[in-house]
N, C-alpha and C. Protein backbone atom coordinates (compact mmCIF):
# COMPACT_ATOMS: atom_id res chain seq x y z
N UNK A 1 108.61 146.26 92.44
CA UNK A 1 110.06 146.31 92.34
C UNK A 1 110.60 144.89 92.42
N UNK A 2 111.50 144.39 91.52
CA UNK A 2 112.25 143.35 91.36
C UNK A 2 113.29 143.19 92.54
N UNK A 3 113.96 142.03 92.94
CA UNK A 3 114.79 141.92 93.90
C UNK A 3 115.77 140.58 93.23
N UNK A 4 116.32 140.63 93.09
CA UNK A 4 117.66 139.22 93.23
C UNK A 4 116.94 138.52 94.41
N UNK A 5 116.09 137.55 94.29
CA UNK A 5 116.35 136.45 95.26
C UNK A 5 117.25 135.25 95.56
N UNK A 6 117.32 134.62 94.63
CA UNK A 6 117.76 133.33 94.58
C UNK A 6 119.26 133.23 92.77
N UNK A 7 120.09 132.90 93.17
CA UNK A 7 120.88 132.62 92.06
C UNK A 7 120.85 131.16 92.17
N UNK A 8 120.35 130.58 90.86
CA UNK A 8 120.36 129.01 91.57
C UNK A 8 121.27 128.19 90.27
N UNK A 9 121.68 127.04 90.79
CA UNK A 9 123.33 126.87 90.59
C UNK A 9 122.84 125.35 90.00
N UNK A 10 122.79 125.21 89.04
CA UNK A 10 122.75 123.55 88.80
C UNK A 10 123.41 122.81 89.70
N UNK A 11 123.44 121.32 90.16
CA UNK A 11 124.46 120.50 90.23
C UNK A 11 124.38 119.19 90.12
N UNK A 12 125.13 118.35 89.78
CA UNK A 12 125.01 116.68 89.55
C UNK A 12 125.26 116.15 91.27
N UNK A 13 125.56 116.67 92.35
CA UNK A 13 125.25 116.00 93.50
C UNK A 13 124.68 116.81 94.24
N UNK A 14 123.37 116.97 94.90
CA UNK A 14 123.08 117.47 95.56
C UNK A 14 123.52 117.57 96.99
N UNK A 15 123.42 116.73 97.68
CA UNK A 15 124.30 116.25 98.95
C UNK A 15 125.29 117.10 99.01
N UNK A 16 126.73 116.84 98.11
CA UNK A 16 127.51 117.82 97.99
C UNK A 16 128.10 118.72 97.73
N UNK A 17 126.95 119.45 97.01
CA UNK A 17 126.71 120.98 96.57
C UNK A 17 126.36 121.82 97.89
N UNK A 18 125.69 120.80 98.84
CA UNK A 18 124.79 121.63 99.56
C UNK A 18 125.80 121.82 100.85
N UNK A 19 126.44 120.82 100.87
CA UNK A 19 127.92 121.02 102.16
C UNK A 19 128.68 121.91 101.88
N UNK A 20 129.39 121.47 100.52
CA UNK A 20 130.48 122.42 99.79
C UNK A 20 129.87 123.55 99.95
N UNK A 21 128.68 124.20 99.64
CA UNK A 21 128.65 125.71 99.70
C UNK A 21 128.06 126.35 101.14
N UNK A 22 127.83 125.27 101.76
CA UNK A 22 127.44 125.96 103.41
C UNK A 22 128.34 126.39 103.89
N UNK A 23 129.23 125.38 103.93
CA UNK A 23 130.71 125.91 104.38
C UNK A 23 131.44 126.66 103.69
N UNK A 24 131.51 126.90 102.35
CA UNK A 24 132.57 127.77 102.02
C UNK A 24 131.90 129.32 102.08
N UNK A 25 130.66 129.40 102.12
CA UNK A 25 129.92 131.06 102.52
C UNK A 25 129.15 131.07 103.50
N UNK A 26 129.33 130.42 104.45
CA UNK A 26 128.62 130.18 105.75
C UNK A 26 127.53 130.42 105.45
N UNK A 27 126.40 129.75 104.87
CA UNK A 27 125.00 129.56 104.76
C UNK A 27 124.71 128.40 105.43
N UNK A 28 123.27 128.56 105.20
CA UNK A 28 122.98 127.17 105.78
C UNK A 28 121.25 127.07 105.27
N UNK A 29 120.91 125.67 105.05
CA UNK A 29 119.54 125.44 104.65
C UNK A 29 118.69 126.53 105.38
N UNK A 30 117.65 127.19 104.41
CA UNK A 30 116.49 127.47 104.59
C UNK A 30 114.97 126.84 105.23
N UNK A 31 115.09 125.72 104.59
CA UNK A 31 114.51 124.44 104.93
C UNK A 31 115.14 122.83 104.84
N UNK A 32 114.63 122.42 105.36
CA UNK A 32 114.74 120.96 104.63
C UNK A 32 114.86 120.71 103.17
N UNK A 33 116.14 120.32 102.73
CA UNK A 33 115.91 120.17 101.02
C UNK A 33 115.43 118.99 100.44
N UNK A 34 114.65 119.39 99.15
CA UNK A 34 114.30 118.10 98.81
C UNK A 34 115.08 116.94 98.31
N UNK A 35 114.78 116.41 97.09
CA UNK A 35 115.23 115.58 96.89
C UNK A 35 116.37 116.11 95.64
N UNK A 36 115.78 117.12 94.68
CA UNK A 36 116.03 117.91 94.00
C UNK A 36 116.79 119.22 93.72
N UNK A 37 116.35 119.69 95.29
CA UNK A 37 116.64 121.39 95.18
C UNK A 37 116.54 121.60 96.74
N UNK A 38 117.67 122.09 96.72
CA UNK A 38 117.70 123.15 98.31
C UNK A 38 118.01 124.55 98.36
N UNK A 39 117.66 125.44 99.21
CA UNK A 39 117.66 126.08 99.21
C UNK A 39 118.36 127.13 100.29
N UNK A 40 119.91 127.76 100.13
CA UNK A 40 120.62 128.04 101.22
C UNK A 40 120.85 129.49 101.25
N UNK A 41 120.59 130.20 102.56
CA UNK A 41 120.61 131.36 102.88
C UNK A 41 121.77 131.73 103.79
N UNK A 42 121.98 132.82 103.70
CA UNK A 42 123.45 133.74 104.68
C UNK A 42 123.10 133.41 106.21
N UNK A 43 123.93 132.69 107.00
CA UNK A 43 123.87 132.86 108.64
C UNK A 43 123.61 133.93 108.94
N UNK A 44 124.27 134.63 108.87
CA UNK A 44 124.40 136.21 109.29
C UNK A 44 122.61 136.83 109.31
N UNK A 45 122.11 136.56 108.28
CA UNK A 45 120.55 137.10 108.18
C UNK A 45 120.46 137.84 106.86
N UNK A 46 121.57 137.92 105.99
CA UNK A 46 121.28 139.12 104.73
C UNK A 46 121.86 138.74 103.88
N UNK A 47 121.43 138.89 102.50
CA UNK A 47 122.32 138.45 101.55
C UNK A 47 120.92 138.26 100.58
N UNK A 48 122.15 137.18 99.13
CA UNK A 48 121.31 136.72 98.23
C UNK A 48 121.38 135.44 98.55
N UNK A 49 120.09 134.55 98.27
CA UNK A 49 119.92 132.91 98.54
C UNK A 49 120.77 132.30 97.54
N UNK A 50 121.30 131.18 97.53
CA UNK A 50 121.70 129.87 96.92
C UNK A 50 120.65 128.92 96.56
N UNK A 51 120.27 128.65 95.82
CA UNK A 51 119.06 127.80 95.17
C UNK A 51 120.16 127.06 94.29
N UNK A 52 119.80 125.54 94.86
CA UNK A 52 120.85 124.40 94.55
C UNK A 52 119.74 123.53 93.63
N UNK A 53 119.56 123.35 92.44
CA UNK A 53 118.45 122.31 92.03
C UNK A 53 119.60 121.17 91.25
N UNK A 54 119.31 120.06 91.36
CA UNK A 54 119.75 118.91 90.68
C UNK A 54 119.88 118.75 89.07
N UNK A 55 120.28 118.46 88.07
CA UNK A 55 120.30 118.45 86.70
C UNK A 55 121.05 117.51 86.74
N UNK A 56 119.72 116.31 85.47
CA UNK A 56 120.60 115.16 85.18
C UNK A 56 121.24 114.97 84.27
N UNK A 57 121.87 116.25 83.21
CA UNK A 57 122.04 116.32 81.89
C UNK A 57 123.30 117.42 81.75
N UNK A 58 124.35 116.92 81.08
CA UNK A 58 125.45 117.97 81.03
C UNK A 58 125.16 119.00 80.34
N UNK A 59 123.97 118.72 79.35
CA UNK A 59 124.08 120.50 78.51
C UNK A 59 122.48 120.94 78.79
N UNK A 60 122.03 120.64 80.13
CA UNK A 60 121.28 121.63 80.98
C UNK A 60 121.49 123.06 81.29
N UNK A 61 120.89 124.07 81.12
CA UNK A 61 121.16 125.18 81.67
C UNK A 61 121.39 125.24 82.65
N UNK A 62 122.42 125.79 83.29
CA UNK A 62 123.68 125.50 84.50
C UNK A 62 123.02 126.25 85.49
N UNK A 63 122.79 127.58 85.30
CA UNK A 63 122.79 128.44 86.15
C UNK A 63 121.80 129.63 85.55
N UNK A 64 121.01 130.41 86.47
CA UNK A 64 120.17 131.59 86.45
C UNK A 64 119.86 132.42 87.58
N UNK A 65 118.90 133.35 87.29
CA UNK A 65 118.63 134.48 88.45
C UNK A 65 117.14 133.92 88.78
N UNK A 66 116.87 134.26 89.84
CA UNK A 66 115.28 134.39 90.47
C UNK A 66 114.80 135.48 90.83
N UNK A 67 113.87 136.17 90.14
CA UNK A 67 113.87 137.60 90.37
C UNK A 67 112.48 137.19 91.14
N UNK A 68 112.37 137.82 92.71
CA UNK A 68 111.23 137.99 93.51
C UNK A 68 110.45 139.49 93.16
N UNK A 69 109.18 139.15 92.93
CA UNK A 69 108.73 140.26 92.81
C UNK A 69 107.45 140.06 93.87
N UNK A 70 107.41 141.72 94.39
CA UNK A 70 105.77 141.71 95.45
C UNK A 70 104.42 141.42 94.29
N UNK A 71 104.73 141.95 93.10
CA UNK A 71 103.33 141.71 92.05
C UNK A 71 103.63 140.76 91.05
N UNK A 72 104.17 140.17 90.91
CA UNK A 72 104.33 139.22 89.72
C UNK A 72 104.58 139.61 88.51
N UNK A 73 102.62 139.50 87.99
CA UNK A 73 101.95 140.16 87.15
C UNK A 73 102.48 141.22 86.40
N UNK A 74 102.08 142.33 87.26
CA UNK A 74 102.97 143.73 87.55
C UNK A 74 104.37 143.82 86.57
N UNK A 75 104.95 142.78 87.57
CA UNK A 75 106.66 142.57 86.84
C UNK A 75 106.65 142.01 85.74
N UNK A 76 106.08 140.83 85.33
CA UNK A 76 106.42 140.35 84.29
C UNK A 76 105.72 141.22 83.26
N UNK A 77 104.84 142.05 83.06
CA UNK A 77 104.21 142.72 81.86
C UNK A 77 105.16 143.93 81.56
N UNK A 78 105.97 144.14 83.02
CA UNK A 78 106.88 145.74 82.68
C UNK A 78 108.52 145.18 82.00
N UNK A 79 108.75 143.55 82.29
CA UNK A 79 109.59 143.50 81.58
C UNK A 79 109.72 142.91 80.27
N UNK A 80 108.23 142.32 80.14
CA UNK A 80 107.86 141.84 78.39
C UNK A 80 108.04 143.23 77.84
N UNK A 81 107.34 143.87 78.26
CA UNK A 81 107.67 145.58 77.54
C UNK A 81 108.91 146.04 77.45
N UNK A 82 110.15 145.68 78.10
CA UNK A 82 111.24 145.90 77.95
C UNK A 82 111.63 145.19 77.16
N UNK A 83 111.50 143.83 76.65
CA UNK A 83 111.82 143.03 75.83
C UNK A 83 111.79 142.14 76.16
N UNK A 84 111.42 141.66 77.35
CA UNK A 84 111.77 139.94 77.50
C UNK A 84 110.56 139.65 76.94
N UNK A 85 110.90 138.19 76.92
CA UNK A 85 109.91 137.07 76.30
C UNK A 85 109.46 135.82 76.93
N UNK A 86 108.43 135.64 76.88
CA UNK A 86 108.21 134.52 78.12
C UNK A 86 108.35 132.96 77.35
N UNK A 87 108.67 132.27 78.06
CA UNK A 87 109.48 130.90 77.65
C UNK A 87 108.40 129.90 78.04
N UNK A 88 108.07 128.83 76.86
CA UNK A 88 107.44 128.09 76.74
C UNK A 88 108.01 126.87 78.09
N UNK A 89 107.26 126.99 79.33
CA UNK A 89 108.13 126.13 80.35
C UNK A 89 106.75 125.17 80.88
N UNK A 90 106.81 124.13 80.90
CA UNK A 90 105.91 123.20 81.46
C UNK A 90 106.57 123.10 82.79
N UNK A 91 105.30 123.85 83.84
CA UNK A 91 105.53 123.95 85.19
C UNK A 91 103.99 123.45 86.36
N UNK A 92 104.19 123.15 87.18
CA UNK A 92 103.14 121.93 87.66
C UNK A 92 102.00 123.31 87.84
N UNK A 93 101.29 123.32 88.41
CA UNK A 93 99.50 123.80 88.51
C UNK A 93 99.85 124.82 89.76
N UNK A 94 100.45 124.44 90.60
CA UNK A 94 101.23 125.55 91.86
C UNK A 94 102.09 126.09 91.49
N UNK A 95 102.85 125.92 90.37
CA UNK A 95 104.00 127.20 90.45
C UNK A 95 104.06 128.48 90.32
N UNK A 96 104.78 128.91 91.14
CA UNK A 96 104.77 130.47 91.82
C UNK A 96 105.92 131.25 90.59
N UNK A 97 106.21 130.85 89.89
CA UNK A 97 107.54 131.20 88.79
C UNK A 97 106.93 131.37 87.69
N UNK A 98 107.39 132.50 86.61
CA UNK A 98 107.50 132.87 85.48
C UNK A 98 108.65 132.60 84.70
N UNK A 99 109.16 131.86 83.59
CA UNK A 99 109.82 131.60 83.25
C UNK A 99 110.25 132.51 81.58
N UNK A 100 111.22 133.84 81.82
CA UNK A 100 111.05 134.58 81.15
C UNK A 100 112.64 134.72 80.18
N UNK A 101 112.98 134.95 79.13
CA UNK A 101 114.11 135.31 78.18
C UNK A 101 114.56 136.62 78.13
N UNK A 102 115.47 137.16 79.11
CA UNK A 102 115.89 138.38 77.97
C UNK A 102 116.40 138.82 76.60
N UNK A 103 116.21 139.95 76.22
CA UNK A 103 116.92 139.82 74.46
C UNK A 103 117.75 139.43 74.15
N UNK A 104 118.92 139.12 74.92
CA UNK A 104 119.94 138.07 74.32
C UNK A 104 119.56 136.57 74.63
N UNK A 105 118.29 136.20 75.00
CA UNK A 105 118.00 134.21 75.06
C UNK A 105 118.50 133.99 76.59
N UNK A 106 118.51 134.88 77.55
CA UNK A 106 119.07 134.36 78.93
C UNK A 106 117.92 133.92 79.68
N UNK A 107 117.33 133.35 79.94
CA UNK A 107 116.33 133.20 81.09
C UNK A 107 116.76 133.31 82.04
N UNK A 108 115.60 133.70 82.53
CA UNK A 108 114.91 134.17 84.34
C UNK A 108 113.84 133.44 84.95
N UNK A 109 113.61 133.60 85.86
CA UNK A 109 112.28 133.08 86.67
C UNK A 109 111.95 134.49 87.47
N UNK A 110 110.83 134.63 87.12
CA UNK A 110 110.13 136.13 87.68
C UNK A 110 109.19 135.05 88.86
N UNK A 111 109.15 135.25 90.47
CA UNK A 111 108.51 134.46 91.35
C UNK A 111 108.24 135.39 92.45
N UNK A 112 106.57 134.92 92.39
CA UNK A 112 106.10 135.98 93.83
C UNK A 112 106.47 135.45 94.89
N UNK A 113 106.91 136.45 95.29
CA UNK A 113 107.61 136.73 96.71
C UNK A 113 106.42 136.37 97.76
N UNK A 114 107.13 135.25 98.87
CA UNK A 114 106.86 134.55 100.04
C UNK A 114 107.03 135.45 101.57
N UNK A 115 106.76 136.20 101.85
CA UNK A 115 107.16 137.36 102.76
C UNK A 115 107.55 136.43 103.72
N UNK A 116 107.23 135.20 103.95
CA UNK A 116 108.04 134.58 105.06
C UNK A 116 109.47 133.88 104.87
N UNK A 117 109.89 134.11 103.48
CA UNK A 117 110.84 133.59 102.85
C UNK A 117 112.09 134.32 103.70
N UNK A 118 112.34 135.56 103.68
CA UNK A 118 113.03 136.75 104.20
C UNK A 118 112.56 137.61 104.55
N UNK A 119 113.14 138.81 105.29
CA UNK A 119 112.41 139.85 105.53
C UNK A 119 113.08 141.15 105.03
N UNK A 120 114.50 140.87 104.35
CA UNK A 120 115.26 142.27 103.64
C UNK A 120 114.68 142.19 101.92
């Protein structure tokens, strides 16, 4: 089963993407962010994450979904069968992400789920 993990939000400052939205939805880092990408979750304990990654380019793709899945695999073959299409993405030797198109050209990232990430 698929889950909404992460909606992650382009931005040209990281620093103050990552203030601006702590405070305006009371989140707060997950971890330490990098240099690139942080990653901000609900105080409270529940919700969907904020995945903040950096883009140095105005006609970068802005914004997408992170779909966590417990099987990956699993997921990504049940939604090529639905129609998506998997996207030619040069991603390093560890990445945990699938980088997939639905039929209208939207990409996704299909990513196995970290059980220590959250627990809802």
């Amino acid at each position: 089963m698929l889950k909404i993990g992460s909606i992650v939000w382009g931005v040209r400052d990281l620093v103050r993407a990552t203030t601006f939205w702590t405070a305006a939805l009371d989140y707060l880092p997950r971890e330490a962010p990098d240099d690139d990408w942080a990653v901000l979750i609900p105080r409270a304990g529940s919700g969907v994450q904020l995945a903040l990654k950096l883009v140095t380019s105005e006609s970068a793709r802005r914004h997408h979904l992170d779909l966590y899945a417990e099987d990956q695999r699993a997921e990504v073959a049940r939604l090529m069968a639905l129609g998506a299409v998997r996207v030619d993405w040069r991603s390093g030797p560890d990445a945990d992400y699938v980088v997939l198109a639905d039929p209208d050209g939207n990409r996704f990232c299909v990513i196995q789920k970290n059980a220590d990430w959250f627990q809802n």
